[in-house]
N, C-alpha and C. Protein backbone atom coordinates (compact mmCIF):
# COMPACT_ATOMS: atom_id res chain seq x y z
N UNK A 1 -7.32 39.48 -6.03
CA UNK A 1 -6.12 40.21 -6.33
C UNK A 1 -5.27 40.45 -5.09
N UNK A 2 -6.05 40.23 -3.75
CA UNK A 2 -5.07 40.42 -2.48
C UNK A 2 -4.11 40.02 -2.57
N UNK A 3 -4.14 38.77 -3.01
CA UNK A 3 -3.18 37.52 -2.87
C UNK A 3 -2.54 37.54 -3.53
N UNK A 4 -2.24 37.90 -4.95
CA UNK A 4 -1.41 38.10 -6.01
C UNK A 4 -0.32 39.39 -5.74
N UNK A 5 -1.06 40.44 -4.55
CA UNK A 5 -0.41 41.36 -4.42
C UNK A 5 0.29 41.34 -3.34
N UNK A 6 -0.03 40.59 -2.76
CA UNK A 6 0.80 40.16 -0.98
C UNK A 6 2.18 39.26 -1.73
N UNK A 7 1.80 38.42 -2.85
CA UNK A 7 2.94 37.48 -3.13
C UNK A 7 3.67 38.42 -3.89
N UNK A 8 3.53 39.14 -4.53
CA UNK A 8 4.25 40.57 -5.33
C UNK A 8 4.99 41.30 -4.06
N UNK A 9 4.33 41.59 -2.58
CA UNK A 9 4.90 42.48 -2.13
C UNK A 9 6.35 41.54 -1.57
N UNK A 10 5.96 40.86 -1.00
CA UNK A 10 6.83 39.85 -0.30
C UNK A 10 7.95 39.21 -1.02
N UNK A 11 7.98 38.96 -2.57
CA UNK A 11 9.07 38.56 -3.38
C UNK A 11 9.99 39.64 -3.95
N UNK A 12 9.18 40.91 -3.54
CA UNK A 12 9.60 42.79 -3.76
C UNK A 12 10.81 42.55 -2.50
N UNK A 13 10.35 42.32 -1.85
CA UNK A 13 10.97 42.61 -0.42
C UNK A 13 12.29 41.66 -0.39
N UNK A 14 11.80 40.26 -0.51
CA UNK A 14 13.05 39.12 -0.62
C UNK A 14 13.94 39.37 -1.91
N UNK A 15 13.71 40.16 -2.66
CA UNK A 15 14.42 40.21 -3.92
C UNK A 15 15.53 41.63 -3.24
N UNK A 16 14.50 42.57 -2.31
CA UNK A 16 15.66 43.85 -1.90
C UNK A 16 16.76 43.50 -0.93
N UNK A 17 16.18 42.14 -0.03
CA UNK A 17 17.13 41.57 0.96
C UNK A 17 18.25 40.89 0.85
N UNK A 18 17.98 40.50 -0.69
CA UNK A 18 18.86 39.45 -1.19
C UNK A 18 19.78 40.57 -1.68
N UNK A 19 19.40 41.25 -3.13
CA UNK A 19 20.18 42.51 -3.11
C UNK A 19 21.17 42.84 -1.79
N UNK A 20 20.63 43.39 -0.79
CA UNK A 20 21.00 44.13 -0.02
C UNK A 20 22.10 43.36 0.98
N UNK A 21 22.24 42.24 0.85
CA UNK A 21 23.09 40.68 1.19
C UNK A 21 24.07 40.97 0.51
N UNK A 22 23.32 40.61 -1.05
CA UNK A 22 24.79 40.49 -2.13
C UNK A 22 26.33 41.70 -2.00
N UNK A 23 25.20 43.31 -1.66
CA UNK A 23 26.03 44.31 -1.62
C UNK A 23 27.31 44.78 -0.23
N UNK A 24 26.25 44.15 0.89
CA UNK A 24 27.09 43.66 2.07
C UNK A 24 28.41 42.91 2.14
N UNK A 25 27.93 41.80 1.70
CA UNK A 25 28.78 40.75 1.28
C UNK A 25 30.22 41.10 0.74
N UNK A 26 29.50 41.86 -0.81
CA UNK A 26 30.75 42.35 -1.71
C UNK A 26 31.90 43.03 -0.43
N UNK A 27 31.10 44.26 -0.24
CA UNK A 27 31.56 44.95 0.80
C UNK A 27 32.59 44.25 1.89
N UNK A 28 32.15 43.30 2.69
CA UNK A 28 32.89 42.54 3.52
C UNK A 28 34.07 41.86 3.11
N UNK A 29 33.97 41.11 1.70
CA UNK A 29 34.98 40.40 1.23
C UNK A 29 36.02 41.34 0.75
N UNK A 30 35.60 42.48 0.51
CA UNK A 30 36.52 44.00 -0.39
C UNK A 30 37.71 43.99 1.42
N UNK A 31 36.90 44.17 2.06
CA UNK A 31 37.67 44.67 2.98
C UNK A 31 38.71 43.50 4.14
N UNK A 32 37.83 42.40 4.16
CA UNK A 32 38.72 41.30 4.35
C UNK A 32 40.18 40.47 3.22
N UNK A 33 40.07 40.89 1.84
CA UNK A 33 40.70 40.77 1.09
C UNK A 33 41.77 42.04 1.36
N UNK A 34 41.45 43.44 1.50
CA UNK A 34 42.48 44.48 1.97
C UNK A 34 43.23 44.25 3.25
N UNK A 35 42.54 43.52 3.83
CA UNK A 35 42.90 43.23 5.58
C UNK A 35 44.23 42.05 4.94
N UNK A 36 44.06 41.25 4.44
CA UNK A 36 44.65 40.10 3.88
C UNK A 36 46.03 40.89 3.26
N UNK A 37 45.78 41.95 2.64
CA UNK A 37 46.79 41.92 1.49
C UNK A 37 47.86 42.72 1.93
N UNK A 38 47.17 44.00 2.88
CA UNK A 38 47.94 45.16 3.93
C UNK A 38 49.05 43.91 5.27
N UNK A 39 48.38 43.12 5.40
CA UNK A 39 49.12 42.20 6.30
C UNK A 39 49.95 41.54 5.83
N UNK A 40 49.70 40.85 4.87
CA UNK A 40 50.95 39.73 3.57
C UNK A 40 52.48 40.86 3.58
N UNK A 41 51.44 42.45 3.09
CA UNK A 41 52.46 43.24 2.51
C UNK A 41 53.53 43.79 3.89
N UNK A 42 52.69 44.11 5.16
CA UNK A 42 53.62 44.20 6.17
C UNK A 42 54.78 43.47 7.04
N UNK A 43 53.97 42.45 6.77
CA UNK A 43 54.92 41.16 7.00
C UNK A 43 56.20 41.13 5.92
N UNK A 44 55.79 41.10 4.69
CA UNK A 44 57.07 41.39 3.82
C UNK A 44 57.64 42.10 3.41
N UNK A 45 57.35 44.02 4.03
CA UNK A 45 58.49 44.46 3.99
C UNK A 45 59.18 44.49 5.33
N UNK A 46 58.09 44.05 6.78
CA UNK A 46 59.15 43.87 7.75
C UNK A 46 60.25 42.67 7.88
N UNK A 47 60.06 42.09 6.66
CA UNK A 47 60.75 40.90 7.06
C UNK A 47 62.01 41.39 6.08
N UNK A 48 61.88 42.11 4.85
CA UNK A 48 62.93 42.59 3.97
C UNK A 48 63.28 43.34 4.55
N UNK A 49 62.82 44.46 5.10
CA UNK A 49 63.96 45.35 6.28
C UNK A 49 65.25 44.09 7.34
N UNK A 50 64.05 44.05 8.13
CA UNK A 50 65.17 43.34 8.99
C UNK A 50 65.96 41.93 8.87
N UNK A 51 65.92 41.41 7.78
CA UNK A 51 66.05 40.35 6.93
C UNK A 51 67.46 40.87 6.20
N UNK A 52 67.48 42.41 5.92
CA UNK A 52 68.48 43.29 5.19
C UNK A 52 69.44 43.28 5.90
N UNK A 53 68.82 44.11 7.39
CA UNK A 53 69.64 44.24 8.65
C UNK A 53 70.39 43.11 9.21
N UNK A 54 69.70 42.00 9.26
CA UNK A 54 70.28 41.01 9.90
C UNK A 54 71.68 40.55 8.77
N UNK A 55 71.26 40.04 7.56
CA UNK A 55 72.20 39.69 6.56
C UNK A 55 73.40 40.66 6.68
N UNK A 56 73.66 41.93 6.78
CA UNK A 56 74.35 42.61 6.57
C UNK A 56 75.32 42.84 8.29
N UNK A 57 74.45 42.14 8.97
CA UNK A 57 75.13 42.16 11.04
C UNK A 57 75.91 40.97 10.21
N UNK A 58 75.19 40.16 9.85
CA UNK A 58 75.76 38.46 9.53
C UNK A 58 77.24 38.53 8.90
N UNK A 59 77.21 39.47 7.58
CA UNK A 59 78.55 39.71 6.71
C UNK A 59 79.58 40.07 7.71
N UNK A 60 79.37 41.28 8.47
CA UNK A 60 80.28 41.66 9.23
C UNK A 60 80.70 41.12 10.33
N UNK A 61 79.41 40.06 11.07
CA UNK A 61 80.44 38.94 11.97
C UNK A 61 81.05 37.99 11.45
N UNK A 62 80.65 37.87 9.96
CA UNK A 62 81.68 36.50 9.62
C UNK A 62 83.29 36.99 8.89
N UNK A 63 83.12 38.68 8.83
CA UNK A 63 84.33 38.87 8.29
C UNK A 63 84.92 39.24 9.32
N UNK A 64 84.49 39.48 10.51
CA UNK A 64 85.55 39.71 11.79
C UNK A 64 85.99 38.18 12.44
N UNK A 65 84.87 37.66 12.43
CA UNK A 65 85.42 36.24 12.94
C UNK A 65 86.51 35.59 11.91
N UNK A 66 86.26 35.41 10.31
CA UNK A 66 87.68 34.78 10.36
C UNK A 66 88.86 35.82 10.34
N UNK A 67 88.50 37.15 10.21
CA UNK A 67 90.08 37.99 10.72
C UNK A 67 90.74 37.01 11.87
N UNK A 68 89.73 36.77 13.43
CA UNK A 68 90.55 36.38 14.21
C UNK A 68 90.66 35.52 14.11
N UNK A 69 89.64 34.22 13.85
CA UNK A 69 90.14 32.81 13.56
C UNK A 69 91.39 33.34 13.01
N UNK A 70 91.98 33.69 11.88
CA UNK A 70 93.04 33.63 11.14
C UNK A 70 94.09 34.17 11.76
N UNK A 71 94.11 35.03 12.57
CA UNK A 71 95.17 35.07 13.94
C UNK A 71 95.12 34.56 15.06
N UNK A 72 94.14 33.91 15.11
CA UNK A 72 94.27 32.40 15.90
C UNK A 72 95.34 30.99 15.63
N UNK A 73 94.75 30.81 14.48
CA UNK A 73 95.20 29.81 13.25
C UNK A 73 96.62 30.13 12.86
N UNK A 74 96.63 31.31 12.60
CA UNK A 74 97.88 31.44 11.95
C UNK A 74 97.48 31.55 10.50
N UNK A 75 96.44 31.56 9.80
CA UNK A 75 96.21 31.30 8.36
C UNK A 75 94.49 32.08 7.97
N UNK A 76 94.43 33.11 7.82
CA UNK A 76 93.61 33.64 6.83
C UNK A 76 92.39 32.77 5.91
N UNK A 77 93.47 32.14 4.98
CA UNK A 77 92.69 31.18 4.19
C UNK A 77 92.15 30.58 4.78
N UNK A 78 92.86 29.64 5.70
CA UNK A 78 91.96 28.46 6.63
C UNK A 78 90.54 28.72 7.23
N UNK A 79 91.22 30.08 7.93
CA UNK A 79 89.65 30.28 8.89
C UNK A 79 89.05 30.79 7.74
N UNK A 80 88.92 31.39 6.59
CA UNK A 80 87.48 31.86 5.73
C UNK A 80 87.12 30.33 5.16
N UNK A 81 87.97 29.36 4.61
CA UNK A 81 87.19 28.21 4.67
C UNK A 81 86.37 27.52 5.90
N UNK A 82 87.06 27.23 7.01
CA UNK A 82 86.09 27.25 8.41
C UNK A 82 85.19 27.61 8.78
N UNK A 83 85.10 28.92 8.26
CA UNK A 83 83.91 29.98 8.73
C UNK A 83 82.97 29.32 7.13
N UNK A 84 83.01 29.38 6.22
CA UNK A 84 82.51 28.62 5.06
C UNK A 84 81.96 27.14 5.18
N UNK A 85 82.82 26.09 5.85
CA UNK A 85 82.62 25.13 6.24
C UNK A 85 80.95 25.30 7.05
N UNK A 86 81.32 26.26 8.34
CA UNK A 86 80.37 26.37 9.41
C UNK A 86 78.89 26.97 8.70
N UNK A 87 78.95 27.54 7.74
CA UNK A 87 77.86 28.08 6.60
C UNK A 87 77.22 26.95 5.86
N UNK A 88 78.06 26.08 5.79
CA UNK A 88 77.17 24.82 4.79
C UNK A 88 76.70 24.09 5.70
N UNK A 89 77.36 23.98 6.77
CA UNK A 89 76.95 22.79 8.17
C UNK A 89 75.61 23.05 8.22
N UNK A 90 75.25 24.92 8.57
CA UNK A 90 74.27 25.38 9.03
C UNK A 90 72.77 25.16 7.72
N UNK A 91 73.51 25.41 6.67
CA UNK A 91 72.28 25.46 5.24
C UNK A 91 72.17 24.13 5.24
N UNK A 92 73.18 22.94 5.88
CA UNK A 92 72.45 21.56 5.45
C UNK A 92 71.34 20.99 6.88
N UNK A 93 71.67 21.58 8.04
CA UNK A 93 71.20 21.60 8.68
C UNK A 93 69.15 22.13 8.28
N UNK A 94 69.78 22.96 8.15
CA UNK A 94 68.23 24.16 7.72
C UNK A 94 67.40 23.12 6.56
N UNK A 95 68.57 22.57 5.60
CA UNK A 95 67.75 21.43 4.67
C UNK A 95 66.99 20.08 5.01
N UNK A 96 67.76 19.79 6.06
CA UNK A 96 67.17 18.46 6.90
C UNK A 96 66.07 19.08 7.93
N UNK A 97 65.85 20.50 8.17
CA UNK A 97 64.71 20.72 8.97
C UNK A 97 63.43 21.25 8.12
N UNK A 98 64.01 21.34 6.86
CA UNK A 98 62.74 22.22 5.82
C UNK A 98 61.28 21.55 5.93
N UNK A 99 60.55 20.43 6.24
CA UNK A 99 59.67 19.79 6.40
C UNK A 99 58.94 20.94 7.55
N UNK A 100 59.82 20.04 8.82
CA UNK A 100 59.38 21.18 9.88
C UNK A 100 59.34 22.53 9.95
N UNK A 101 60.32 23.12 9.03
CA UNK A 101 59.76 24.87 9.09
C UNK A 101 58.53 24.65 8.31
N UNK A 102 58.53 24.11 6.85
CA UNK A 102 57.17 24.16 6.67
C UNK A 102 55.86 24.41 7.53
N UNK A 103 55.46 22.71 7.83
CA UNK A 103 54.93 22.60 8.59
C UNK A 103 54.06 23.86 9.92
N UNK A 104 55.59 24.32 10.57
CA UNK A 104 55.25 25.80 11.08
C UNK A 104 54.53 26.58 10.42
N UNK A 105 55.42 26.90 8.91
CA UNK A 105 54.40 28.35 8.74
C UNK A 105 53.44 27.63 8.07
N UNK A 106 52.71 27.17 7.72
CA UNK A 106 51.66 26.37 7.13
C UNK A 106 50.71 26.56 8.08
N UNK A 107 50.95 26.16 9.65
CA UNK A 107 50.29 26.12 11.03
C UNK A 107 49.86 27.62 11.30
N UNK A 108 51.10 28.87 11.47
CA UNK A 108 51.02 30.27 11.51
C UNK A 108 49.90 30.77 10.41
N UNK A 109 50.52 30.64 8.75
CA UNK A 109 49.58 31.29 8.44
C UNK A 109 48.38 31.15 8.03
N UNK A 110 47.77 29.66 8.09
CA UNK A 110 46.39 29.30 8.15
C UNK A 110 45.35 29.71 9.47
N UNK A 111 46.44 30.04 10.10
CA UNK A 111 45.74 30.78 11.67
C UNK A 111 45.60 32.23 11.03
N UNK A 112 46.32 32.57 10.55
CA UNK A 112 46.18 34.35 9.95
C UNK A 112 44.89 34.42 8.69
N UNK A 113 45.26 33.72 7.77
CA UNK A 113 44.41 33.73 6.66
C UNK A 113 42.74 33.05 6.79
N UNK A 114 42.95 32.29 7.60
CA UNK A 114 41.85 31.11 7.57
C UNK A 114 40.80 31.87 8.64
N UNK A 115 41.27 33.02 9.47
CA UNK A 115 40.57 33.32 10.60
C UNK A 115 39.32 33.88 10.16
């Protein structure tokens, strides 16, 4: 009966370790998943704050710039098309680089997430 009871104690024991793994584990992933989600979420409201801020600097330099373009020019209309013009230049620009921003954050946040 030694032997029956040594293999009882020892599968007692590997059965509490394993347990005691599984509950760790849970534990670790709970808190690396919060680590994950508190960061996603800081990142996106710092980026909607100053994302807000910036858009709204942006409105007001492009409505002062064509004021003066347009007393430059002589023409109002002209420079808000100009300044419009210089807006699509820039978004087609940004379209011919979209690969490469990819690419970037793909690089960034697999360094964040993957760590």
């Amino acid at each position: 009966m030694g032997v029956i009871e040594s293999i009882n104690k020892t599968s007692n024991k590997a059965l509490d370790c394993g347990e005691t793994y599984a509950k760790v584990s849970q534990k670790y992933y709970k808190l690396k998943v919060f680590q994950l989600l508190t960061r996603a979420f800081s990142f996106l409201s710092k980026l909607a704050i100053l994302g807000g801020l910036l858009f709204l600097g942006l409105i007001f330099l492009t409505v002062s710039g064509a004021i003066w373009l347009g007393q430059v020019i002589g023409s109002i209309a002209l420079a808000c098309l100009l300044m419009a013009g210089l807006f699509f230049l820039c978004t087609l620009l940004g379209y011919f680089l979209r690969r490469h921003i990819d690419k970037n954050i793909i690089k960034k946040m697999s360094k964040e997430f993957l760590d």
